[in-house]
C-alpha atoms as a PDB file:
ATOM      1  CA  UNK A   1      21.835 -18.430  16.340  1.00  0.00           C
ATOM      2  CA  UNK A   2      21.332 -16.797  12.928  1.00  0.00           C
ATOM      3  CA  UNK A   3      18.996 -19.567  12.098  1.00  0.00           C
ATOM      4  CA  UNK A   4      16.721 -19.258  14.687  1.00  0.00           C
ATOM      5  CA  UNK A   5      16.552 -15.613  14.983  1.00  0.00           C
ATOM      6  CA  UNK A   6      15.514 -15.449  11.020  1.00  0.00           C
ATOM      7  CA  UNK A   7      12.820 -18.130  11.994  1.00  0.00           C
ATOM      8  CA  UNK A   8      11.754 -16.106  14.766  1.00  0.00           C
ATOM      9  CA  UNK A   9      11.017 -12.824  12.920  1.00  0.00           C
ATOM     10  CA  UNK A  10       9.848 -14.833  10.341  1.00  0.00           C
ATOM     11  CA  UNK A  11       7.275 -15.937  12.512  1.00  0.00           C
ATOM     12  CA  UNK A  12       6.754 -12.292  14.148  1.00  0.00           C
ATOM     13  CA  UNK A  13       5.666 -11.105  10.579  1.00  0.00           C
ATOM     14  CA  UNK A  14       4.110 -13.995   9.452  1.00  0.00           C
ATOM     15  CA  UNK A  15       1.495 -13.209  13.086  1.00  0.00           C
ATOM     16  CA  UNK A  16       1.590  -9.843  12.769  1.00  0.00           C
ATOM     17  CA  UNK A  17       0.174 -10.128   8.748  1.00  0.00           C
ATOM     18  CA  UNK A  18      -2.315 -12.247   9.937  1.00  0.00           C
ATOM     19  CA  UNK A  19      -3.573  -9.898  12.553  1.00  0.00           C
ATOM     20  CA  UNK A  20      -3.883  -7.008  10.126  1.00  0.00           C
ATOM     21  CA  UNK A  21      -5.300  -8.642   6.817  1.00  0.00           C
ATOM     22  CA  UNK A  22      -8.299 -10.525  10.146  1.00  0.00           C
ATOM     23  CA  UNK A  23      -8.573  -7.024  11.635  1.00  0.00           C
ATOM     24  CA  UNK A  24      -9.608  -5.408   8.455  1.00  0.00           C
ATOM     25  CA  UNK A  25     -12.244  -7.973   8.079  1.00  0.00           C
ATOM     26  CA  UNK A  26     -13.653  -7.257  11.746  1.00  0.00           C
ATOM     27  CA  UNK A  27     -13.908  -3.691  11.160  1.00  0.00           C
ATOM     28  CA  UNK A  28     -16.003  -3.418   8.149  1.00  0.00           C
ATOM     29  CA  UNK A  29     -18.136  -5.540  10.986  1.00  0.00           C
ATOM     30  CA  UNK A  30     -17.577  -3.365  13.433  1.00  0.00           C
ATOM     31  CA  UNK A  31     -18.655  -0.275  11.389  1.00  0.00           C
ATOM     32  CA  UNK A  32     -22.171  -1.678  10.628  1.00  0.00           C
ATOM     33  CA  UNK A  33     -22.443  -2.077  14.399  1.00  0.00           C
ATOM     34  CA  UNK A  34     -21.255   1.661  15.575  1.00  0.00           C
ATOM     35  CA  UNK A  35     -23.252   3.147  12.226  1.00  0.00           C
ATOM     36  CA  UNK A  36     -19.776   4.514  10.598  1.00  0.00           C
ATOM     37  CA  UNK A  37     -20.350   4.504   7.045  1.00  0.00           C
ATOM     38  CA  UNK A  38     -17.747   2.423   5.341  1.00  0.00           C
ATOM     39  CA  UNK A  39     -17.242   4.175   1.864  1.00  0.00           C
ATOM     40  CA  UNK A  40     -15.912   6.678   4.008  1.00  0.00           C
ATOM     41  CA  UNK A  41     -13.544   4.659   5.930  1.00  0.00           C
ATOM     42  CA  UNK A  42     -12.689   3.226   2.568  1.00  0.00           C
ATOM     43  CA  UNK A  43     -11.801   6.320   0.741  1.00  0.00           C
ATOM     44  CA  UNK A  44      -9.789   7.960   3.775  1.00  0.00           C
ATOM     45  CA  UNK A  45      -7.954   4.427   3.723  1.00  0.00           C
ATOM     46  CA  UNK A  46      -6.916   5.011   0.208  1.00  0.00           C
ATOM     47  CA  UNK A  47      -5.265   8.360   1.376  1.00  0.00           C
ATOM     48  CA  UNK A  48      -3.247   7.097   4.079  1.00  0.00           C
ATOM     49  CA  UNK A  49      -1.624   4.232   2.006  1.00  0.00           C
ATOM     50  CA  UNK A  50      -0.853   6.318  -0.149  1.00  0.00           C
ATOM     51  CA  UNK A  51       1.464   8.376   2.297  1.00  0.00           C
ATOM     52  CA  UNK A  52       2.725   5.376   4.360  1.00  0.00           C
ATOM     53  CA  UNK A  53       3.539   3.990   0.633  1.00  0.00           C
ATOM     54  CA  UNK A  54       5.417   6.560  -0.449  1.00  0.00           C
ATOM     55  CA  UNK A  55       7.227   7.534   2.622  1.00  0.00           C
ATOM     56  CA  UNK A  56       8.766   3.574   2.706  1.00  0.00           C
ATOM     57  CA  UNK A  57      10.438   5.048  -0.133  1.00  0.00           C
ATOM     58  CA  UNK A  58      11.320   8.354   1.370  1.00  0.00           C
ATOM     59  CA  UNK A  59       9.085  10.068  -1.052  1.00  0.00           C
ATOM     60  CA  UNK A  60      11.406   8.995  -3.937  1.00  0.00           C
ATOM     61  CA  UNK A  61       9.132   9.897  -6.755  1.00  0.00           C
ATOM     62  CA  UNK A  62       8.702  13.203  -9.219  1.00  0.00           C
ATOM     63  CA  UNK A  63       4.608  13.740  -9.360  1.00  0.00           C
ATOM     64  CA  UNK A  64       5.507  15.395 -12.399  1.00  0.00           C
ATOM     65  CA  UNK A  65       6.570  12.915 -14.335  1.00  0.00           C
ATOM     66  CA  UNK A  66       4.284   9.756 -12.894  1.00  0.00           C
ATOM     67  CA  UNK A  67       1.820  10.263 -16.493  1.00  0.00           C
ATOM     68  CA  UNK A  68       4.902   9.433 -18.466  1.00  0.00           C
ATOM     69  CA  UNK A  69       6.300   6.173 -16.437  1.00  0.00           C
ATOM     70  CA  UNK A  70       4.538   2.909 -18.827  1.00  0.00           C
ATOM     71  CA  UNK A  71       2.641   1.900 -15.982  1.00  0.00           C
ATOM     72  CA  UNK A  72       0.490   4.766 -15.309  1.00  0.00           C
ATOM     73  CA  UNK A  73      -2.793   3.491 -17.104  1.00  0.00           C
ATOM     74  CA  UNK A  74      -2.565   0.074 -15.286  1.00  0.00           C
ATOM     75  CA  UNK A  75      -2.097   2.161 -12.297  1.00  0.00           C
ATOM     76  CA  UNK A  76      -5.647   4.112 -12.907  1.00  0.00           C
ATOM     77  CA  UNK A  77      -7.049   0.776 -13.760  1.00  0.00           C
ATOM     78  CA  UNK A  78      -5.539  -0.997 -10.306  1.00  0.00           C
ATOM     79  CA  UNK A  79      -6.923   1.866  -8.482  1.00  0.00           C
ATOM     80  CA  UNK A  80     -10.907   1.416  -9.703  1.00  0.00           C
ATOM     81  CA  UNK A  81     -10.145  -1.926  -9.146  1.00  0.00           C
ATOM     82  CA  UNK A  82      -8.906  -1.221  -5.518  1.00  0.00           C
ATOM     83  CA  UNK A  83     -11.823   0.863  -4.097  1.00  0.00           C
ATOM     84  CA  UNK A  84     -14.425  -1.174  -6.506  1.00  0.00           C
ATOM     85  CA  UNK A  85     -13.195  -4.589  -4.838  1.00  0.00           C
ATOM     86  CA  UNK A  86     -12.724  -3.111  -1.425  1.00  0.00           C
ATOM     87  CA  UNK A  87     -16.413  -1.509  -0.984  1.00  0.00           C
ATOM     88  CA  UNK A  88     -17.884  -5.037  -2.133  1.00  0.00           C
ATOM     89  CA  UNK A  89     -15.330  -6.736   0.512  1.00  0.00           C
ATOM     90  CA  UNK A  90     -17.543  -4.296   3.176  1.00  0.00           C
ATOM     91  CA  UNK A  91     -20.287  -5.163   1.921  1.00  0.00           C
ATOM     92  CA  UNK A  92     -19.817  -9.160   1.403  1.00  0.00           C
ATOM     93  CA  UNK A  93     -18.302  -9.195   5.450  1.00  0.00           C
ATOM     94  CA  UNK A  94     -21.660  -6.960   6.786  1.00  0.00           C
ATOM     95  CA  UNK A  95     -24.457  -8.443   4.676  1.00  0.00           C
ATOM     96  CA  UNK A  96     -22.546 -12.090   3.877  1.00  0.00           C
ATOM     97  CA  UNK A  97     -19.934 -12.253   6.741  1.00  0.00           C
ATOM     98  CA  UNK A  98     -17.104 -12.687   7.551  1.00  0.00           C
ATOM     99  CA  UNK A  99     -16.137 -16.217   6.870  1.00  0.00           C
ATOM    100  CA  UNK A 100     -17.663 -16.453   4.031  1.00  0.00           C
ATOM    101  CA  UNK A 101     -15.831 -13.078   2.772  1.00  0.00           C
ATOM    102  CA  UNK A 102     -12.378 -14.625   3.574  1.00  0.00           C
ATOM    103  CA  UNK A 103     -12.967 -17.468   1.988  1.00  0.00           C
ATOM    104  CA  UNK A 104     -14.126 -15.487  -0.995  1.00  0.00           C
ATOM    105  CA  UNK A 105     -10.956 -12.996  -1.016  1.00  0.00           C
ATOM    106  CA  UNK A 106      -8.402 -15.952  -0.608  1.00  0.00           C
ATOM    107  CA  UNK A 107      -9.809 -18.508  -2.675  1.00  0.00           C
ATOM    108  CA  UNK A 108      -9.554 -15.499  -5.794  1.00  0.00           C
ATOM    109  CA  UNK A 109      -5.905 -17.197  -5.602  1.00  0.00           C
ATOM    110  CA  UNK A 110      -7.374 -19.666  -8.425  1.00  0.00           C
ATOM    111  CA  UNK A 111      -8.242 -16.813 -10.932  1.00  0.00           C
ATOM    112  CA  UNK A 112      -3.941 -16.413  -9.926  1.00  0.00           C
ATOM    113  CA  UNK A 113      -3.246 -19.565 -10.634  1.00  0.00           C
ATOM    114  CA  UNK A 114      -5.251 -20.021 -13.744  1.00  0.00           C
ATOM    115  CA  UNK A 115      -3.991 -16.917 -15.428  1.00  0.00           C
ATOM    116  CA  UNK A 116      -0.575 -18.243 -14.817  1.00  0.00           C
ATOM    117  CA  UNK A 117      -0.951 -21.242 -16.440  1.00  0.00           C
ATOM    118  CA  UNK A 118      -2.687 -19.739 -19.075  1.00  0.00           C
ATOM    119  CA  UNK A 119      -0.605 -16.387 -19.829  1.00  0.00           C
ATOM    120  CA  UNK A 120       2.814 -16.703 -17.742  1.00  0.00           C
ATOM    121  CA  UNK A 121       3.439 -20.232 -18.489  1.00  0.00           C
ATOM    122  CA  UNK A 122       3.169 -21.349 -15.052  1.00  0.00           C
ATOM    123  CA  UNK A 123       3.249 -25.330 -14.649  1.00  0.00           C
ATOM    124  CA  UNK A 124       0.301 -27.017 -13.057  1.00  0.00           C
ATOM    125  CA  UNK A 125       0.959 -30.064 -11.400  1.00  0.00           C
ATOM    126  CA  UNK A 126      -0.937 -32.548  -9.589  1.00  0.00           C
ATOM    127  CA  UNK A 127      -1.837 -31.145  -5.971  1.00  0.00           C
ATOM    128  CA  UNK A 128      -2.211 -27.204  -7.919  1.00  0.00           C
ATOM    129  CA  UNK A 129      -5.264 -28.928 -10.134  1.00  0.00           C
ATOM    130  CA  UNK A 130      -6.303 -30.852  -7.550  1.00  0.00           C
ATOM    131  CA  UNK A 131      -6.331 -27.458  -5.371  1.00  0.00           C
ATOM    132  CA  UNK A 132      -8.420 -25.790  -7.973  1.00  0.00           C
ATOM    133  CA  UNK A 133     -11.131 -28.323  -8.319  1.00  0.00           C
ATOM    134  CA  UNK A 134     -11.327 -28.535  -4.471  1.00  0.00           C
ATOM    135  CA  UNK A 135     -11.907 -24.765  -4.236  1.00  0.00           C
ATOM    136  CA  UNK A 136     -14.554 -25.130  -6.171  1.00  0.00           C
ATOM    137  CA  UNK A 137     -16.625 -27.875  -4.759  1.00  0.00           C
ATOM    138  CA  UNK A 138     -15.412 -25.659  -1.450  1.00  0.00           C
ATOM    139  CA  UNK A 139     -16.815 -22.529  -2.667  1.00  0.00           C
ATOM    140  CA  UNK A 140     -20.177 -24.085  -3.372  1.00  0.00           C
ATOM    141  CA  UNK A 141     -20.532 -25.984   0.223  1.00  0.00           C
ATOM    142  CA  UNK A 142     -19.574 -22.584   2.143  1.00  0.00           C
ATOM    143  CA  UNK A 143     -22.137 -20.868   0.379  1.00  0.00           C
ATOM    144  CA  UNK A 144     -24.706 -23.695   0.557  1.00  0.00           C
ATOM    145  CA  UNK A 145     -27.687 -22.473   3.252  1.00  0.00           C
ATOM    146  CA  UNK A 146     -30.047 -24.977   5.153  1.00  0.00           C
ATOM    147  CA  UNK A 147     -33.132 -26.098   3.886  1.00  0.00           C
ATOM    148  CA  UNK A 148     -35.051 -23.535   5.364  1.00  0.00           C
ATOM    149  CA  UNK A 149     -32.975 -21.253   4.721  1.00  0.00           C
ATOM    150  CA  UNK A 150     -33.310 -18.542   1.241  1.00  0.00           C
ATOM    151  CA  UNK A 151     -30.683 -16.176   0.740  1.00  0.00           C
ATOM    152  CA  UNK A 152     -31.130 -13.255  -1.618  1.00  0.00           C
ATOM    153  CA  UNK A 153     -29.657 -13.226  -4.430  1.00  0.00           C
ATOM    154  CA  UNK A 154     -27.738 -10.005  -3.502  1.00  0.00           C
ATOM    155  CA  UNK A 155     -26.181 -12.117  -0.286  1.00  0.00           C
ATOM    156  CA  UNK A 156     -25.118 -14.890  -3.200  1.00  0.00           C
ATOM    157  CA  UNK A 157     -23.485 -12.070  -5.069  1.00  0.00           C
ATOM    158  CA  UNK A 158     -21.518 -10.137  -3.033  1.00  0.00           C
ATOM    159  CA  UNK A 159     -18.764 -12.598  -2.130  1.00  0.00           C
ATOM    160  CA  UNK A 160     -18.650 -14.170  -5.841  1.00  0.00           C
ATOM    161  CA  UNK A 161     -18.295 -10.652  -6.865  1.00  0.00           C
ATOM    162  CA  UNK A 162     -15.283  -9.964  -4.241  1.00  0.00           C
ATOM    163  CA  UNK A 163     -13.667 -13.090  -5.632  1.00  0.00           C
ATOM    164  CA  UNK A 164     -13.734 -11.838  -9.266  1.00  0.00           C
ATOM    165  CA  UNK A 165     -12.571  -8.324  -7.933  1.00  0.00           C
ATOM    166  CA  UNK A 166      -9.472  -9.813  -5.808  1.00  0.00           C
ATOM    167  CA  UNK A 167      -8.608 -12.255  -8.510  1.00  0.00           C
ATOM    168  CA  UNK A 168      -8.512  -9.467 -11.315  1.00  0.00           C
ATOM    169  CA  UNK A 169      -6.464  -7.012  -8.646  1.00  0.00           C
ATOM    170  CA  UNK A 170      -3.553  -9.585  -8.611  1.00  0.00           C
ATOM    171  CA  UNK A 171      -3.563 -10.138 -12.490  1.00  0.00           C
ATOM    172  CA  UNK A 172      -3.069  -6.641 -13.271  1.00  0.00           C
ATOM    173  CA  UNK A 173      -0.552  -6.667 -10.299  1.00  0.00           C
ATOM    174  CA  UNK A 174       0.788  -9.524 -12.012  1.00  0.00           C
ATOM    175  CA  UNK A 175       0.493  -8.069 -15.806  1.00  0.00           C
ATOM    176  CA  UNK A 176       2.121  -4.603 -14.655  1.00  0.00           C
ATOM    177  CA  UNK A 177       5.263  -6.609 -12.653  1.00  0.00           C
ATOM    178  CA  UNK A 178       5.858  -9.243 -15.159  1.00  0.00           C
ATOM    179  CA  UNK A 179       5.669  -7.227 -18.691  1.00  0.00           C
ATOM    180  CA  UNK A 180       6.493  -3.524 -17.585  1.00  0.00           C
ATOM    181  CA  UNK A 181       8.226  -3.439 -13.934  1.00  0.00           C
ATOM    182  CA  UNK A 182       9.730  -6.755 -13.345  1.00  0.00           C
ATOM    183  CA  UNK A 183      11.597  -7.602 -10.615  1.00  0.00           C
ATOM    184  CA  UNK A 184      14.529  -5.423  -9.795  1.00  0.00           C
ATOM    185  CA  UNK A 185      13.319  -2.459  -9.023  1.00  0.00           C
ATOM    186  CA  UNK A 186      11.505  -2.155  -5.878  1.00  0.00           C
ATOM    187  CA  UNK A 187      10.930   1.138  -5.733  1.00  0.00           C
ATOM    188  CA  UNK A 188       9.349   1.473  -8.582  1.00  0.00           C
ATOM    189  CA  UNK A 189       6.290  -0.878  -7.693  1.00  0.00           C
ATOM    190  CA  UNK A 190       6.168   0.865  -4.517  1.00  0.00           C
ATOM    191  CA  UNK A 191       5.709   4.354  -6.755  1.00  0.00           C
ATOM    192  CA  UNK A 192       3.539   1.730  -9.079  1.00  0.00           C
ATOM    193  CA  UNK A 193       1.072   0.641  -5.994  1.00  0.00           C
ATOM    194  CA  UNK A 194       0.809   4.110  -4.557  1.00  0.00           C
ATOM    195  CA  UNK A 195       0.263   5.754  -7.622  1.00  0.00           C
ATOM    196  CA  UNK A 196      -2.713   2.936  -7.607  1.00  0.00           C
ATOM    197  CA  UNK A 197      -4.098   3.886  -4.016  1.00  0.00           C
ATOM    198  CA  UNK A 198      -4.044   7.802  -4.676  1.00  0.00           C
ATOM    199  CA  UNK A 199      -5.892   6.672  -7.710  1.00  0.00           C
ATOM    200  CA  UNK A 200      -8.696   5.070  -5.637  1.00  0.00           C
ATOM    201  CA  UNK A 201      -8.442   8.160  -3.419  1.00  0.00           C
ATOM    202  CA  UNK A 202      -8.953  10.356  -6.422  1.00  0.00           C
ATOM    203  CA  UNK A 203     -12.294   8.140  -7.398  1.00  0.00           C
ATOM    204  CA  UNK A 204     -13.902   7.806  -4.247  1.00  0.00           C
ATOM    205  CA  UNK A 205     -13.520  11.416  -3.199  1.00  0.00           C
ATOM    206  CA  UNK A 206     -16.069  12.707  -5.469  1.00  0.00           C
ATOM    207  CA  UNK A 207     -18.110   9.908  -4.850  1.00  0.00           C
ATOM    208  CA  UNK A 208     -18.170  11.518  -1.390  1.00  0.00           C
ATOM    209  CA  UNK A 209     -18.906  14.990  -2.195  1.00  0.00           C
ATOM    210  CA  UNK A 210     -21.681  14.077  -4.655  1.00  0.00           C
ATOM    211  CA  UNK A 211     -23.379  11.538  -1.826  1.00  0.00           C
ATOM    212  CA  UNK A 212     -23.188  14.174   0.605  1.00  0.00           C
ATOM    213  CA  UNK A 213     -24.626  16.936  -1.683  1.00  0.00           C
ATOM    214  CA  UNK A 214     -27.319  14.695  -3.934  1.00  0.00           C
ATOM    215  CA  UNK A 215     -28.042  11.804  -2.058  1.00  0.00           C
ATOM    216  CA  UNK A 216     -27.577  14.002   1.727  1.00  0.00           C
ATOM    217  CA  UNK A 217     -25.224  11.096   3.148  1.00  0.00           C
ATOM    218  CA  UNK A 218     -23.101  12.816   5.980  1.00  0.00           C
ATOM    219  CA  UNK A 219     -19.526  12.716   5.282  1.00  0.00           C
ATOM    220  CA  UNK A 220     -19.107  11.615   8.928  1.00  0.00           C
ATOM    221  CA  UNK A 221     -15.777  12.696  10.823  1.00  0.00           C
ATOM    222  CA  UNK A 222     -15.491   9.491  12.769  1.00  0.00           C
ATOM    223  CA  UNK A 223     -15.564   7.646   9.319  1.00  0.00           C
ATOM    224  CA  UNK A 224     -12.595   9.698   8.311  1.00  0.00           C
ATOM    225  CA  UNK A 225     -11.207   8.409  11.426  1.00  0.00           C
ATOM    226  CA  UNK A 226     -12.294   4.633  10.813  1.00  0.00           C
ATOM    227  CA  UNK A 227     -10.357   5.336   7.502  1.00  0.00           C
ATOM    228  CA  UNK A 228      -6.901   6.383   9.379  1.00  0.00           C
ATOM    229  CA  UNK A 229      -7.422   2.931  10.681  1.00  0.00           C
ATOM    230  CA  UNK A 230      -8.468   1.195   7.944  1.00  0.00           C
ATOM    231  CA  UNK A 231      -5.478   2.959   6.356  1.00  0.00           C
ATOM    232  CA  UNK A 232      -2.624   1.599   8.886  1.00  0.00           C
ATOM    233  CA  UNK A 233      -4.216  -2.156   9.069  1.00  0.00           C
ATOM    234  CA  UNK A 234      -4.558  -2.121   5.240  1.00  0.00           C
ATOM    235  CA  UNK A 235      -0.754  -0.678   4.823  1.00  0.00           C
ATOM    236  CA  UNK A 236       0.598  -3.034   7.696  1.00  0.00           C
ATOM    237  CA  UNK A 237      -0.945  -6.225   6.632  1.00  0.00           C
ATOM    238  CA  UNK A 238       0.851  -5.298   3.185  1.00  0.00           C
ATOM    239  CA  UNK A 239       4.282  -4.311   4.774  1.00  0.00           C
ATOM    240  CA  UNK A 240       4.296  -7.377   6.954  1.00  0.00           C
ATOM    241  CA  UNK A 241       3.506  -9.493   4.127  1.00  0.00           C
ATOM    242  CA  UNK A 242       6.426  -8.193   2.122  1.00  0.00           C
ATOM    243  CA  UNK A 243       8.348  -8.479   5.468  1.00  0.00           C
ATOM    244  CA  UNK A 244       7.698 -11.796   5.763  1.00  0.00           C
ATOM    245  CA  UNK A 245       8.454 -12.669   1.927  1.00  0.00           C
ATOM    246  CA  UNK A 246      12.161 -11.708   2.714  1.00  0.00           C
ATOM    247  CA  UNK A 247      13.027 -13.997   5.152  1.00  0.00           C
ATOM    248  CA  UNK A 248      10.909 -17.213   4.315  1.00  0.00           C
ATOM    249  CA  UNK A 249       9.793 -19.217   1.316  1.00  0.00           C
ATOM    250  CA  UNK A 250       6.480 -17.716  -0.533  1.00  0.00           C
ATOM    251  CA  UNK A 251       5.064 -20.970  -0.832  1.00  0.00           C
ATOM    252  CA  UNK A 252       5.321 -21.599   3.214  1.00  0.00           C
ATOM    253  CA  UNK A 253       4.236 -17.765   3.401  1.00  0.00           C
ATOM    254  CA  UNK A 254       1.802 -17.168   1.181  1.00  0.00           C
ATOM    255  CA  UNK A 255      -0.381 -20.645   2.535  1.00  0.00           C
ATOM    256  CA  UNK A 256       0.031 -20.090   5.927  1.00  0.00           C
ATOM    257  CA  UNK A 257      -1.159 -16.718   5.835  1.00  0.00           C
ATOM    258  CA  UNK A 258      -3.870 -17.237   3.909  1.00  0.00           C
ATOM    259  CA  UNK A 259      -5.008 -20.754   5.588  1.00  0.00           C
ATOM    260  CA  UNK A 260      -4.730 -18.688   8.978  1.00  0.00           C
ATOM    261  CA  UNK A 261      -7.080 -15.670   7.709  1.00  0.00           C
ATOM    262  CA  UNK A 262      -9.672 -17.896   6.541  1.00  0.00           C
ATOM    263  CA  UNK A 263      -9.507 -20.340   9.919  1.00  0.00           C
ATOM    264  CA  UNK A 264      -9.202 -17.026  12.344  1.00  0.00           C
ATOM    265  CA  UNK A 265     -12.144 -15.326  10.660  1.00  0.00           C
ATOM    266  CA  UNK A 266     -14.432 -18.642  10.423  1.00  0.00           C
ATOM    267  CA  UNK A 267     -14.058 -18.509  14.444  1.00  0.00           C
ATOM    268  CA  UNK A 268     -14.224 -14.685  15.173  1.00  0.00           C
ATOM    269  CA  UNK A 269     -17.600 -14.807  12.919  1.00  0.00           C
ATOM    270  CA  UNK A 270     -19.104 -17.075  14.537  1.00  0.00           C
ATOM    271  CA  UNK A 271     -17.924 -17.041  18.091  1.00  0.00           C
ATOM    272  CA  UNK A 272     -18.293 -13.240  18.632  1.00  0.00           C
ATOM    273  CA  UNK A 273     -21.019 -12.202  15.566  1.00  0.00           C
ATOM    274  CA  UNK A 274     -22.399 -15.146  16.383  1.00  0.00           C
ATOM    275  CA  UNK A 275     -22.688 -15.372  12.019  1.00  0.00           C
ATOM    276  CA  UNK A 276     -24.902 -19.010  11.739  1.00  0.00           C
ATOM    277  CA  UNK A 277     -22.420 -21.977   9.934  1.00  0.00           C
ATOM    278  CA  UNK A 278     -24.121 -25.374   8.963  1.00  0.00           C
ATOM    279  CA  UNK A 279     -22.573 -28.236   8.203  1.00  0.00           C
ATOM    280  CA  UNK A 280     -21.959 -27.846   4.920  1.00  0.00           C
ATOM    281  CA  UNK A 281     -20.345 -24.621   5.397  1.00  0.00           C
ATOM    282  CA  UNK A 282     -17.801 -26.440   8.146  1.00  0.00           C
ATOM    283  CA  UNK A 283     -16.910 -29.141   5.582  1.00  0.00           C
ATOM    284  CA  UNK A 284     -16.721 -25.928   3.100  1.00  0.00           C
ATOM    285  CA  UNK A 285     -14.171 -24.141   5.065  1.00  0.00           C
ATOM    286  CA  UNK A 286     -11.925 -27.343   6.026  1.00  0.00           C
ATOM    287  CA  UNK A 287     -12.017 -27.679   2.055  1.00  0.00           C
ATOM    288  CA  UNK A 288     -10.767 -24.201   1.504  1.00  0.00           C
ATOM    289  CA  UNK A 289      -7.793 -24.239   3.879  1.00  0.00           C
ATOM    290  CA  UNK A 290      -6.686 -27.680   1.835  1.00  0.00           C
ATOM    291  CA  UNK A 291      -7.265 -25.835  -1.640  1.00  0.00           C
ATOM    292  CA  UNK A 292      -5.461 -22.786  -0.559  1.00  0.00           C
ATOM    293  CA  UNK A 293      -2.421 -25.128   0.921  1.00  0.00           C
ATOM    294  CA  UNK A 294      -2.337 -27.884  -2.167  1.00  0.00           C
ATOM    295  CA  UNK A 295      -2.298 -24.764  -5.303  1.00  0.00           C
ATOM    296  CA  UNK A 296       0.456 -23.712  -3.272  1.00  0.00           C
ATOM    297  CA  UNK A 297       2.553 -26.379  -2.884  1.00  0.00           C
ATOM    298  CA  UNK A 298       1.529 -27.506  -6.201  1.00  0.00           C
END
């Protein structure tokens, strides 16, 4: 009975992750659509995880002291990072898409996986390098166009530079838990990761006033409210995934989710955007949910 209620919340968090981490996806869509401006959205969303961070921890944590903890400058640096990476993930699922943005996002697991093997002396075996050099030929057929078809350079860009920003967000993640944090003390990445989001808060605020003042951008009230929203399906999609860690294996977890994201978003793009998908970019995203499963398992 135990069993098979563990399996079944297991399975509640492991939907309700995917739902978020899609949903986030579909509204940077969604904003281009109703004319909410995004950076916005973005910066209010850095707000509101920081308080939904913080109060999972029952707002354990002395402000005054945060300079002094040895994670604070990887903290700053995770939190350019953050609002960086997550204003080119806008701007890769508006101008690129959104299938071709997942893909981007999840596949930055390689830049994981090599920095592993390289730095944390994680083994590589057979299906984990043969994951790797699938991505690859993956990531090149999903961003392939038709013959008549000439993307802009700036469309070719965008989700190349999202992978490089996701993929160096999860090695300082990585860096900061395995040499400073480590793994005992939970609350203290919590303090670590909010610390991060107030930090992208703390950037993209002036970045507000000085668009609203200079370049006479709007600093629009419903795209504070987009943010709130951007906020809870940002912090959700990170509780459930944590959720979901705790009662089933991170290497059924992690693939599932991330297979799922990728699959879900390849049919929301093109069934309700109605985003255009060749051949080559079909045979692109069957290659990426194999990649993402083999490194892994591997």
């Amino acid at each position: 009975m135990l069993i098979f209620a563990g399996k079944y919340a297991s399975m509640i968090y492991l939907l309700l992750a995917i739902t978020a981490s899609t949903l986030i996806l579909v509204s940077f869509k969604v904003f281009e659509k109703l004319g909410i401006d995004s950076f916005t959205a973005i910066t209010m969303n850095y707000l509101i995880g920081t308080v939904f961070g913080l109060n999972s921890i029952h707002w354990d944590i002395e402000f005054t002291r945060i300079y002094a903890q040895p994670w604070f400058p990887y903290s700053a640096l995770t939190g350019l990072i953050l609002i960086t990476g997550f204003v080119l993930f806008s701007l890769s699922a508006q101008k690129a898409g959104i299938a071709i943005t997942a893909i981007s996002s999840r596949m930055a697991v390689i830049i994981s996986v090599i920095t592993g093997i390289l730095i944390f002396g994680d083994k590589a075996g057979i299906a984990k390098s043969a994951g790797v050099v699938i991505a690859i030929v993956a990531f090149y057929l999903t961003f392939k166009k038709g013959k008549t078809e000439r993307p802009g350079l700036f469309l070719l860009l965008l989700p190349l530079a999202v992978f490089l920003f996701m993929g160096l967000n999860d090695v300082i993640l990585k860096t900061t838990q395995y040499f400073i944090i480590g793994n005992r003390d939970e609350k203290e990445m919590v303090r670590y990761a909010a610390t991060s989001f107030l930090f992208g808060f703390l950037l993209g605020f002036p970045a507000l006033v000085f668009r609203h003042f200079r370049m006479h951008k709007q600093i629009q009230i419903r795209g504070m409210l987009a943010g709130i929203l951007l906020g809870l399906l940002n912090w959700f999609s990170t509780f459930y995934l944590l959720k979901g860690l705790g009662v089933m294996e991170v290497s059924v977890f992690i693939p599932l989710l991330n297979i799922s994201v990728v699959t879900l978003s390849a049919l929301i793009g093109y069934f309700i955007f109605r985003e255009k998908l060749n051949v080559s970019n079909l045979i692109g995203i069957l290659l990426a949910v194999i990649a993402i499963f083999l490194i892994a398992k591997g």
